[in-house]
Protein backbone atom coordinates (compact mmCIF):
# COMPACT_ATOMS: atom_id res chain seq x y z
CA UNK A 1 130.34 138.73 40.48
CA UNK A 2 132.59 137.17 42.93
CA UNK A 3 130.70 139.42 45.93
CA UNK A 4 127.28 138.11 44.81
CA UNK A 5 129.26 134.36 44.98
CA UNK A 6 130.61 134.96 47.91
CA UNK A 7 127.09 136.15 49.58
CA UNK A 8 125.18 133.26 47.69
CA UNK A 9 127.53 130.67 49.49
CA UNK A 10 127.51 132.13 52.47
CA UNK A 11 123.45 132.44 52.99
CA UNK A 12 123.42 128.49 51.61
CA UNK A 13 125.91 128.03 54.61
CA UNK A 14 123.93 129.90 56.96
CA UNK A 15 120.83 128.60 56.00
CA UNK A 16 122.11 124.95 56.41
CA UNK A 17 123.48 125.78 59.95
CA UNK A 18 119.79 127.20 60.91
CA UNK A 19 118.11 124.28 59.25
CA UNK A 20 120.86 121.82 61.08
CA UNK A 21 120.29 123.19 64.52
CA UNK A 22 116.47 123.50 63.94
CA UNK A 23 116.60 119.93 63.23
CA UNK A 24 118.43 118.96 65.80
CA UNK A 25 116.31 120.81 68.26
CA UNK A 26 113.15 118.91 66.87
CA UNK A 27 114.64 115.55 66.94
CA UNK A 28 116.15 115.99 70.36
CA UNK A 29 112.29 116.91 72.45
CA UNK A 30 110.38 114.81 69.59
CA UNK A 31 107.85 117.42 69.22
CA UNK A 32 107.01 117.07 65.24
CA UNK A 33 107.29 113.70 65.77
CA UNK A 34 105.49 112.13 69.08
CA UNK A 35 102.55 112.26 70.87
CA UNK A 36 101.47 112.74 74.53
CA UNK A 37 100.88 109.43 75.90
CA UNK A 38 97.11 109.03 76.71
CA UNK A 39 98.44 108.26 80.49
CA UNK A 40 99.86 111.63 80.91
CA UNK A 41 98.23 114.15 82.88
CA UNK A 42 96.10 116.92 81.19
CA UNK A 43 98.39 119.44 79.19
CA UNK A 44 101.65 117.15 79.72
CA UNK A 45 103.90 116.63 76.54
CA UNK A 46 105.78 114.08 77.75
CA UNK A 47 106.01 111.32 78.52
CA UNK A 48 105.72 111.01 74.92
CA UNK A 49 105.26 108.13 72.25
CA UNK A 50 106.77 108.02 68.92
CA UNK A 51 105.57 106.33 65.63
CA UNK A 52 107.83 103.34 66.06
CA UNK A 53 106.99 102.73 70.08
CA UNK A 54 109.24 104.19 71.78
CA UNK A 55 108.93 106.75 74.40
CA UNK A 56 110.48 109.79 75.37
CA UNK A 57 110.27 110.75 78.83
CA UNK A 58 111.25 114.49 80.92
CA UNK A 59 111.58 115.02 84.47
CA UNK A 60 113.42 118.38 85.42
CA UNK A 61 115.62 117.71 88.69
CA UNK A 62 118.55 120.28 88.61
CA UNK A 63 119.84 119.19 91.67
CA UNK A 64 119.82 115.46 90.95
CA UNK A 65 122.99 113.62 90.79
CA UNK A 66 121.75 110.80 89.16
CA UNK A 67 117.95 109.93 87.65
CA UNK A 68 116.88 106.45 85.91
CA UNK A 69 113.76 105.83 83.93
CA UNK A 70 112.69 101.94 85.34
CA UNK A 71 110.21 100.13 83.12
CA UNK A 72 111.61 96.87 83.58
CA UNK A 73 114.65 97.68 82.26
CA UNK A 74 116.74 100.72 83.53
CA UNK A 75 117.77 103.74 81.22
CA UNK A 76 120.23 106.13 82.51
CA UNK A 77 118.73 109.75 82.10
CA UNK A 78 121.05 112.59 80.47
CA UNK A 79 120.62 116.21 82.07
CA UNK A 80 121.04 119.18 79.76
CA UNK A 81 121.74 122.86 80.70
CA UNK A 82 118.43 123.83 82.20
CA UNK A 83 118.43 120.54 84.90
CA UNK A 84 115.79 118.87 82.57
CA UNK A 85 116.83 114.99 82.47
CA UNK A 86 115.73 113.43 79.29
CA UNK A 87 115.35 109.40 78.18
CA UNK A 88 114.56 107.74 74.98
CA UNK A 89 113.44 104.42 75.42
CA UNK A 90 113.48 101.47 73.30
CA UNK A 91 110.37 100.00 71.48
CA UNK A 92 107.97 99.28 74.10
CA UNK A 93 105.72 96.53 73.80
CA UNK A 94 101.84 97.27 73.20
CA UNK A 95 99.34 98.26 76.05
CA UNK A 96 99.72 99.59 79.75
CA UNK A 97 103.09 99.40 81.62
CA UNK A 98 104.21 100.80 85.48
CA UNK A 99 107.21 102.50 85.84
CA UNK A 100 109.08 104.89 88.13
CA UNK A 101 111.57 107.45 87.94
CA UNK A 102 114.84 106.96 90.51
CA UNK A 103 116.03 110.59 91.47
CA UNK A 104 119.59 109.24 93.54
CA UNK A 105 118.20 105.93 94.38
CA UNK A 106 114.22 106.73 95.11
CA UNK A 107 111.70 105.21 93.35
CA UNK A 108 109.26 108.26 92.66
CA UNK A 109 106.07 108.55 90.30
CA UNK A 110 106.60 110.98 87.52
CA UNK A 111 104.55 114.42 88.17
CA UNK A 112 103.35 114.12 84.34
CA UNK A 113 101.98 111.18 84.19
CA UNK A 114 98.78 109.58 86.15
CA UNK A 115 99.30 107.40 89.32
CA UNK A 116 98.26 103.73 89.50
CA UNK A 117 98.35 101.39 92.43
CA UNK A 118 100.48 98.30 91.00
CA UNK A 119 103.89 97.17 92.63
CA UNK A 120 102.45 97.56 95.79
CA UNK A 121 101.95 100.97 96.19
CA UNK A 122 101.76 104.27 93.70
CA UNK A 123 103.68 104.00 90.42
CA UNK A 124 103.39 106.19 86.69
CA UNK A 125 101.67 104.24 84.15
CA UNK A 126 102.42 104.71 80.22
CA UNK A 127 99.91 103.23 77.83
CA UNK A 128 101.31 102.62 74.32
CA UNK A 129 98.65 102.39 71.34
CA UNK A 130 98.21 99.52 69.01
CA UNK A 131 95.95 98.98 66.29
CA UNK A 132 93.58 96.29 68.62
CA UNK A 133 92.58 98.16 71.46
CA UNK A 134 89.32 99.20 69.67
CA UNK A 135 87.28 97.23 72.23
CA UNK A 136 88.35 99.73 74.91
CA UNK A 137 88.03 102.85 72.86
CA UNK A 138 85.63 105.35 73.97
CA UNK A 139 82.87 105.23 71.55
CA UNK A 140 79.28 106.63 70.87
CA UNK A 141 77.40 104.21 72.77
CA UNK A 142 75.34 104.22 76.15
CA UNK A 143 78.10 103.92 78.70
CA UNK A 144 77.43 102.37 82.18
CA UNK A 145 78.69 103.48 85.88
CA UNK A 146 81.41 102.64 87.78
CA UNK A 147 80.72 102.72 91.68
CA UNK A 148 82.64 102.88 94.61
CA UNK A 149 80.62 100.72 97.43
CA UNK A 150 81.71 100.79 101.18
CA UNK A 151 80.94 98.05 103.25
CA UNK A 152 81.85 96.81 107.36
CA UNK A 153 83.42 93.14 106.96
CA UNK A 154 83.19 90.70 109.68
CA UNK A 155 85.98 89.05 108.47
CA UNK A 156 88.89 91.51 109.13
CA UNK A 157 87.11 93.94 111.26
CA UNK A 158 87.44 96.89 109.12
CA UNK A 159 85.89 99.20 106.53
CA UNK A 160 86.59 98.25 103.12
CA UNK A 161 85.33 99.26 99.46
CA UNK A 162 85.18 97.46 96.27
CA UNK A 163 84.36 99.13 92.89
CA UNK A 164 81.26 98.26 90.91
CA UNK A 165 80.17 98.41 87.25
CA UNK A 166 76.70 99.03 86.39
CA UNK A 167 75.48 98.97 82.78
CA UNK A 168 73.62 101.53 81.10
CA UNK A 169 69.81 101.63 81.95
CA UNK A 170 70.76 100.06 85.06
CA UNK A 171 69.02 103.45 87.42
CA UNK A 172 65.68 103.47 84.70
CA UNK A 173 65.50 100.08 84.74
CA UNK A 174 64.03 99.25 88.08
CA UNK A 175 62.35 96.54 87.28
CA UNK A 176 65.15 94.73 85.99
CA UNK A 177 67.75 92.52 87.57
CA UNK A 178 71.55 91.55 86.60
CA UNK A 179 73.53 88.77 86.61
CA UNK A 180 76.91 89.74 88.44
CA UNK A 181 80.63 88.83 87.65
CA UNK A 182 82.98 89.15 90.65
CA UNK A 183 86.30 89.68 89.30
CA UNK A 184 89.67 89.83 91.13
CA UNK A 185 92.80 91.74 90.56
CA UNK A 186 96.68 90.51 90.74
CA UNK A 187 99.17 90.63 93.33
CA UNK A 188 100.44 94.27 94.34
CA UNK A 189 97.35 95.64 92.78
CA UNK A 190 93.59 96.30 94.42
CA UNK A 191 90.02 97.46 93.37
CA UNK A 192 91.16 100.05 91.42
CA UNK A 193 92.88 97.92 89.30
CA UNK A 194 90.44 96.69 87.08
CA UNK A 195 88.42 99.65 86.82
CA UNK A 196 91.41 102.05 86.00
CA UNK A 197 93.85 99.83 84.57
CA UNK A 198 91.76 97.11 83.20
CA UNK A 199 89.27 99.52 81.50
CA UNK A 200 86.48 97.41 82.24
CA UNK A 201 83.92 99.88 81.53
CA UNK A 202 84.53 100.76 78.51
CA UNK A 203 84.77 96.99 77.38
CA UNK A 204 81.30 96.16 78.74
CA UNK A 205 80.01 99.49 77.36
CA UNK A 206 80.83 98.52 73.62
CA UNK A 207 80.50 94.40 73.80
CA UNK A 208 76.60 95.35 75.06
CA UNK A 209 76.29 98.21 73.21
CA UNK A 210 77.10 95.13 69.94
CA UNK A 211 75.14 92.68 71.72
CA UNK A 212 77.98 90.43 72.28
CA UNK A 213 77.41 90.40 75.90
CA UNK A 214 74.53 90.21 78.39
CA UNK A 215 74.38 93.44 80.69
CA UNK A 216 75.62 92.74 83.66
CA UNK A 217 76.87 94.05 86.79
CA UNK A 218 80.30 93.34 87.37
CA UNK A 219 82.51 94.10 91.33
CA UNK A 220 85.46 94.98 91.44
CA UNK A 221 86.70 93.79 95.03
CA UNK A 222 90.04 94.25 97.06
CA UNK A 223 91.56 90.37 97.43
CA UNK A 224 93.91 91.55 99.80
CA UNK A 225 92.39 89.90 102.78
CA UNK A 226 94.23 88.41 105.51
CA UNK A 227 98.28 88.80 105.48
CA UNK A 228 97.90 89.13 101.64
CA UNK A 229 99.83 86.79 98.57
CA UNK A 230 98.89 83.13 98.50
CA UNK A 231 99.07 81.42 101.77
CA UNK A 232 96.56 78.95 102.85
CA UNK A 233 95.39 81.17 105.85
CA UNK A 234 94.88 84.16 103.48
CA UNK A 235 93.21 82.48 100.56
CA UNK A 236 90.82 81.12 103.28
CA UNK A 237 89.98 84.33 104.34
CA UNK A 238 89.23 85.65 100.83
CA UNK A 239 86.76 82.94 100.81
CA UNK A 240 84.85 84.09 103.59
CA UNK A 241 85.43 87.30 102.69
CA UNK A 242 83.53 86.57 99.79
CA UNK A 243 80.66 84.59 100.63
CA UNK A 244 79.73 86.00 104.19
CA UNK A 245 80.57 89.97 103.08
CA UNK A 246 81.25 91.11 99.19
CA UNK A 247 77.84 88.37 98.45
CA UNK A 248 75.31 89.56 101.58
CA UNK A 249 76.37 93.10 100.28
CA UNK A 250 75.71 92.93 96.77
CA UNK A 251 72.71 91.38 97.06
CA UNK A 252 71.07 93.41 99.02
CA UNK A 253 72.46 96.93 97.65
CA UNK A 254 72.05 96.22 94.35
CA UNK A 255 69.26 94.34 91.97
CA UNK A 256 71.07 91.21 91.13
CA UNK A 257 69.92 87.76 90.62
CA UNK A 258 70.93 85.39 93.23
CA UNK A 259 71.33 82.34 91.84
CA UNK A 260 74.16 80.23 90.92
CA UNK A 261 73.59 80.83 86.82
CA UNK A 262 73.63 84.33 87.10
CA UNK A 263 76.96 84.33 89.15
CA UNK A 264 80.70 84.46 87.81
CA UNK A 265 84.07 84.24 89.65
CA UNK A 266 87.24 85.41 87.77
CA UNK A 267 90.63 86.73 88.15
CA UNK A 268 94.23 87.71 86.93
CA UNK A 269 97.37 86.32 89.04
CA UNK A 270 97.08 86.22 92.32
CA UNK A 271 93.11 86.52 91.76
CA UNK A 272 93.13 83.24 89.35
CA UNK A 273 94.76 81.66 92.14
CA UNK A 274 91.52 82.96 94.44
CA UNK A 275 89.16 82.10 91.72
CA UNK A 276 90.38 78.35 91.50
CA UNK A 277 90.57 78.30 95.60
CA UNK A 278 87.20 79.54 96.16
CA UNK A 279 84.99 78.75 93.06
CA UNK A 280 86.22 75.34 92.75
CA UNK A 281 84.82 74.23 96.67
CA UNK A 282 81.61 75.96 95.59
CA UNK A 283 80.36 75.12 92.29
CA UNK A 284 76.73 75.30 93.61
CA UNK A 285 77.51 79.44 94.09
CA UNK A 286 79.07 80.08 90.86
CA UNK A 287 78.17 78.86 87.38
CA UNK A 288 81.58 80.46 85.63
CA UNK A 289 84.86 80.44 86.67
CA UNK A 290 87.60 82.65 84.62
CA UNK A 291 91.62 82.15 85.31
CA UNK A 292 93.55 84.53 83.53
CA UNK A 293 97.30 84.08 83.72
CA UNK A 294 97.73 81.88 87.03
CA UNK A 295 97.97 78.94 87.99
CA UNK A 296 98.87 76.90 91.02
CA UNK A 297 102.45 77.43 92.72
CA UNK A 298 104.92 74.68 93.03
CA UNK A 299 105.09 76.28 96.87
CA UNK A 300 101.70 76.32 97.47
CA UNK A 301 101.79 71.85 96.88
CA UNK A 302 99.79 71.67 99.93
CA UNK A 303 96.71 73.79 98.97
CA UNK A 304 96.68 72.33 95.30
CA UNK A 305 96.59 69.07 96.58
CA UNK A 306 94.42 69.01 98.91
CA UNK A 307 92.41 70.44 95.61
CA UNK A 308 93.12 68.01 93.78
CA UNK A 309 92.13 65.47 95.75
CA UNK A 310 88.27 67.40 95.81
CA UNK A 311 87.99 67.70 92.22
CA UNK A 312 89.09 63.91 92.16
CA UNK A 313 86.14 63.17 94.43
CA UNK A 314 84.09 65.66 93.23
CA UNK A 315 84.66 65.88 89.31
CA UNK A 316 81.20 64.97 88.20
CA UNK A 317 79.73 67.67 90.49
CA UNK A 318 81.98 70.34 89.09
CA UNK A 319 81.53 69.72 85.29
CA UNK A 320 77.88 69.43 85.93
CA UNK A 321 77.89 72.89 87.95
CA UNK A 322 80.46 74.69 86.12
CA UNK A 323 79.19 76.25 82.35
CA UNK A 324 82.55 77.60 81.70
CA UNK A 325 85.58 77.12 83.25
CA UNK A 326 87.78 79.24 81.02
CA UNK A 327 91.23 79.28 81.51
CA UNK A 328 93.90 81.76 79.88
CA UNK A 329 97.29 82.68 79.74
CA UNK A 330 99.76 85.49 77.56
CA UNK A 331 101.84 82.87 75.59
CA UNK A 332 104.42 81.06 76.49
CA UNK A 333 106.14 84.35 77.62
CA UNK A 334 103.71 84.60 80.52
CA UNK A 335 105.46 83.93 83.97
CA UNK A 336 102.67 81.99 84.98
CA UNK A 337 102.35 79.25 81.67
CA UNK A 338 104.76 77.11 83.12
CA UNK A 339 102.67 76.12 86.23
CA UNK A 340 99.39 76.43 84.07
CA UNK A 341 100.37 73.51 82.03
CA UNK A 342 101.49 71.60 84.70
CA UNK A 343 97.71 72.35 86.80
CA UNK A 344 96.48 71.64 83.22
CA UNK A 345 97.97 68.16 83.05
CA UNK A 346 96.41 67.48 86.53
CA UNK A 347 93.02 68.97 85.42
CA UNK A 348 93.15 65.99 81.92
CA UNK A 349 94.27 63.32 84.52
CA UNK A 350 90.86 64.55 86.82
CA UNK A 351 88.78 64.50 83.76
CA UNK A 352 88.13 67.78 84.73
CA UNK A 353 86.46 69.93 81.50
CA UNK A 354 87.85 73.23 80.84
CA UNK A 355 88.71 75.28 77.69
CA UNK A 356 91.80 77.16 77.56
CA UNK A 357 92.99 79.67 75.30
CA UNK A 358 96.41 82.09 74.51
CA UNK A 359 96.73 85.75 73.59
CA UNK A 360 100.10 87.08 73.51
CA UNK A 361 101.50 89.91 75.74
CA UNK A 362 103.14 87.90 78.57
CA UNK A 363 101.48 88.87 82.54
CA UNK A 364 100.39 92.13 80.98
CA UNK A 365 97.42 94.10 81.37
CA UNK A 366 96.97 94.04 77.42
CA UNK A 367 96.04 90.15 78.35
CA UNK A 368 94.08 90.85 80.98
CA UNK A 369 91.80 93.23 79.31
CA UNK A 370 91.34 90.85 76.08
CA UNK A 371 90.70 88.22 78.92
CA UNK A 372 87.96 89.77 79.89
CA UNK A 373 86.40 90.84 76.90
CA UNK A 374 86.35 87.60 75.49
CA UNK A 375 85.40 86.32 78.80
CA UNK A 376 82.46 88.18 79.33
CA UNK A 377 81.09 87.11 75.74
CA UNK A 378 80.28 83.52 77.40
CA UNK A 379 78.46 84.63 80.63
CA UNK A 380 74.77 84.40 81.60
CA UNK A 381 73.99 82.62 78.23
C-alpha cells in the first residue's frame, strides 16, 4: 500500500512538473494565446498580438550585445539560449504603428514584418485590430485599382510617380467620367502612404459598394517637392507642382471631369498644411478642401499671415467656392490640435465657414483613415 502511495504521489508530482514547464513554455512564445499580426510577412508568427493588445515581438541576433524594440517607447529585449531576443510590449493603442528594432544602436526594420516608408525612410509596421476597422475590411464587393502613374515634371526636373485609385467599372465604363480627389500624405511619408498605410482602397471599395460615396478617382501624389517640410519656397513649389504637372497629367491620362465641382484637395499633416496653402488661393480649382490633423505653425507666421490677410479680402469668394471645407483633428491628444484651434479662432474672426470634427487616436493613421472615409461621404454631391 505504501509503494502504490508512494508511486501515486510521485506521478501527481511529475505530472505537475510536465504540466508547469509546458505552461511555462506556452506562456513564454504566446502561441495558444496570440495571433500573427496582419502586418507580418506571409508565414511569420511573430510579431504577434495578444487578446488584451499587447504584442510580442522575436528577432534572433546571437551575436547582438544589446537589441531594443522602439515603438515610441523603448523596451529592452531579453536573449535566451538559442540568440533569439524576445519583447512583450505593453497595450498598444488601436490601428497602424512604425517601429524599428535597434541591434547595438541601429535602427533596422524587422525581417518579419512588412516595410513602410514613414520616419523618413523604411521602418516595420504593426497593425493592432479593433472592433471599428470594418470600413477597411476586405469584403465581397467589386473592388477598384490602385495605379502607379509616372510622369516628367517641369517643376523639379525629374521623373516622379504618384499612385492612383480607380473604382470598380472604371476600364468597362468608357463612357463614363470621375470626379477626382487629390489627397496628400504627412511629413516623412510619400505616395505610398495612403495607398498602403491609409488603406484607401478598400475604404472606397465598401463606402461605394453601400452607396455612401460617389465613385471616384482618387491620386495619391508625392508632396515632397522642393527642399521638403513647410517652408514658403517648398509649399510654393507643391503648388505648381500641382496645377502645372499632377492636374495636366490626370486629365489627360485618365477620364476625369475637369471642373472645379468635381475636384477635391485634402491631406494629413504636412499635406493639410499643403491643402490650406494651395486650395485656399484657388477656390475656383477646387470645390472641397479636407485638413486632417494640421494646422498652421506658430513658425510658419509669415505664410499664415499673409493667408490670412487673402481670406480677409477674399472671404466671400471662398465660402461661395468652397462646398466643404472640412477640417479634422485626433482629440485633444493630437500634436497638431493646439495650432488647429488657434487657425480656428482666426478662421471665426474671418467669417470664414468650415465644419470641424474629432475622432480620437492622436496623429495616427487610425485618424487618418476614418478621415477619409467620412470625408469622402461629402464629395461630388
Amino acid at each position: 500500500m505504501k509503494k502504490l502511495t508512494f508511486i501515486f504521489f510521485a506521478a501527481l508530482i511529475l505530472s505537475s512538473t510536465v504540466k508547469g514547464q509546458t505552461d511555462g513554455i506556452a506562456n513564454k512564445d504566446n502561441s495558444n494565446i496570440g495571433a500573427p499580426a496582419s502586418s507580418n510577412v506571409r508565414a511569420s508568427k511573430y510579431p504577434m498580438i495578444l487578446p488584451d493588445s499587447r504584442a510580442v515581438f522575436h528577432v534572433k541576433a546571437p551575436d547582438a550585445q544589446k537589441v531594443q524594440l522602439d515603438l515610441g517607447k523603448k523596451y529592452d529585449m531579453i536573449k535566451n539560449n538559442e540568440g533569439i531576443w524576445e519583447v512583450t510590449t505593453d497595450s498598444l493603442t488601436e490601428g497602424f504603428h512604425y517601429y524599428s528594432l535597434l541591434i547595438d544602436g541601429v535602427a533596422v526594420a524587422d525581417p518579419s514584418s512588412e516595410s513602410f516608408y514613414g520616419m523618413g525612410r523604411m521602418a516595420s509596421g504593426i497593425e493592432v485590430p479593433f472592433k471599428g476597422d470594418g470600413y477597411y475590411a476586405v469584403k465581397n464587393v467589386a473592388h477598384g485599382d490602385v495605379r502607379m502613374k509616372r510622369y516628367y515634371s517641369s517643376v523639379t526636373k525629374t521623373w516622379r510617380r504618384f499612385y492612383i485609385y480607380t473604382p470598380a467599372g472604371y476600364d468597362a465604363n468608357i463612357n463614363q467620367k470621375y470626379p477626382v480627389l487629390y489627397l496628400m500624405h504627412g511629413g516623412g511619408e510619400d505616395e505610398r502612404g495612403w495607398s498602403t498605410q491609409g488603406k484607401t482602397d478598400l475604404i472606397l471599395d465598401n463606402l461605394i459598394a453601400e452607396k455612401k460615396a460617389k465613385p471616384m478617382l482618387i491620386v495619391m501624389l508625392d508632396g515632397n517637392v522642393g527642399n521638403g517640410g513647410f517652408s514658403e519656397s517648398s509649399l510654393k513649389a507643391f503648388e505648381s507642382e500641382l496645377k502645372e504637372c499632377i492636374i495636366p497629367v490626370v486629365e489627360k491620362e485618365y477620364r476625369v471631369k475637369t471642373d472645379s465641382k468635381n475636384r477635391a484637395l485634402a491631406g494629413l499633416s504636412m499635406g493639410g498644411i499643403q491643402t490650406l496653402y494651395a486650395g485656399i488661393k484657388n477656390t475656383q480649382l477646387f470645390s472641397y478642401l479636407g485638413v486632417f490633423s494640421s494646422g498652421w505653425l506658430p513658425n510658419l507666421d509669415g505664410v499664415a499671415e499673409a493667408q490670412y490677410e487673402f481670406m480677409k479680402t477674399n472671404s466671400g469668394l471662398i465660402n461661395t467656392n468652397l462646398k466643404q471645407f472640412w477640417i479634422s483633428q485626433g482629440g485633444k491628444e493630437d500634436i497638431a490640435h493646439r495650432n488647429c484651434q488657434i487657425m480656428l479662432s482666426k478662421f471665426k474672426d474671418l467669417k470664414i465657414k468650415y465644419s470641424y470634427s474629432e475622432y480620437p487616436g492622436g496623429h495616427t493613421w487610425p485618424v487618418w483613415r476614418n478621415n477619409l472615409y467620412n470625408f469622402a461621404q461629402l464629395l461630388f454631391k
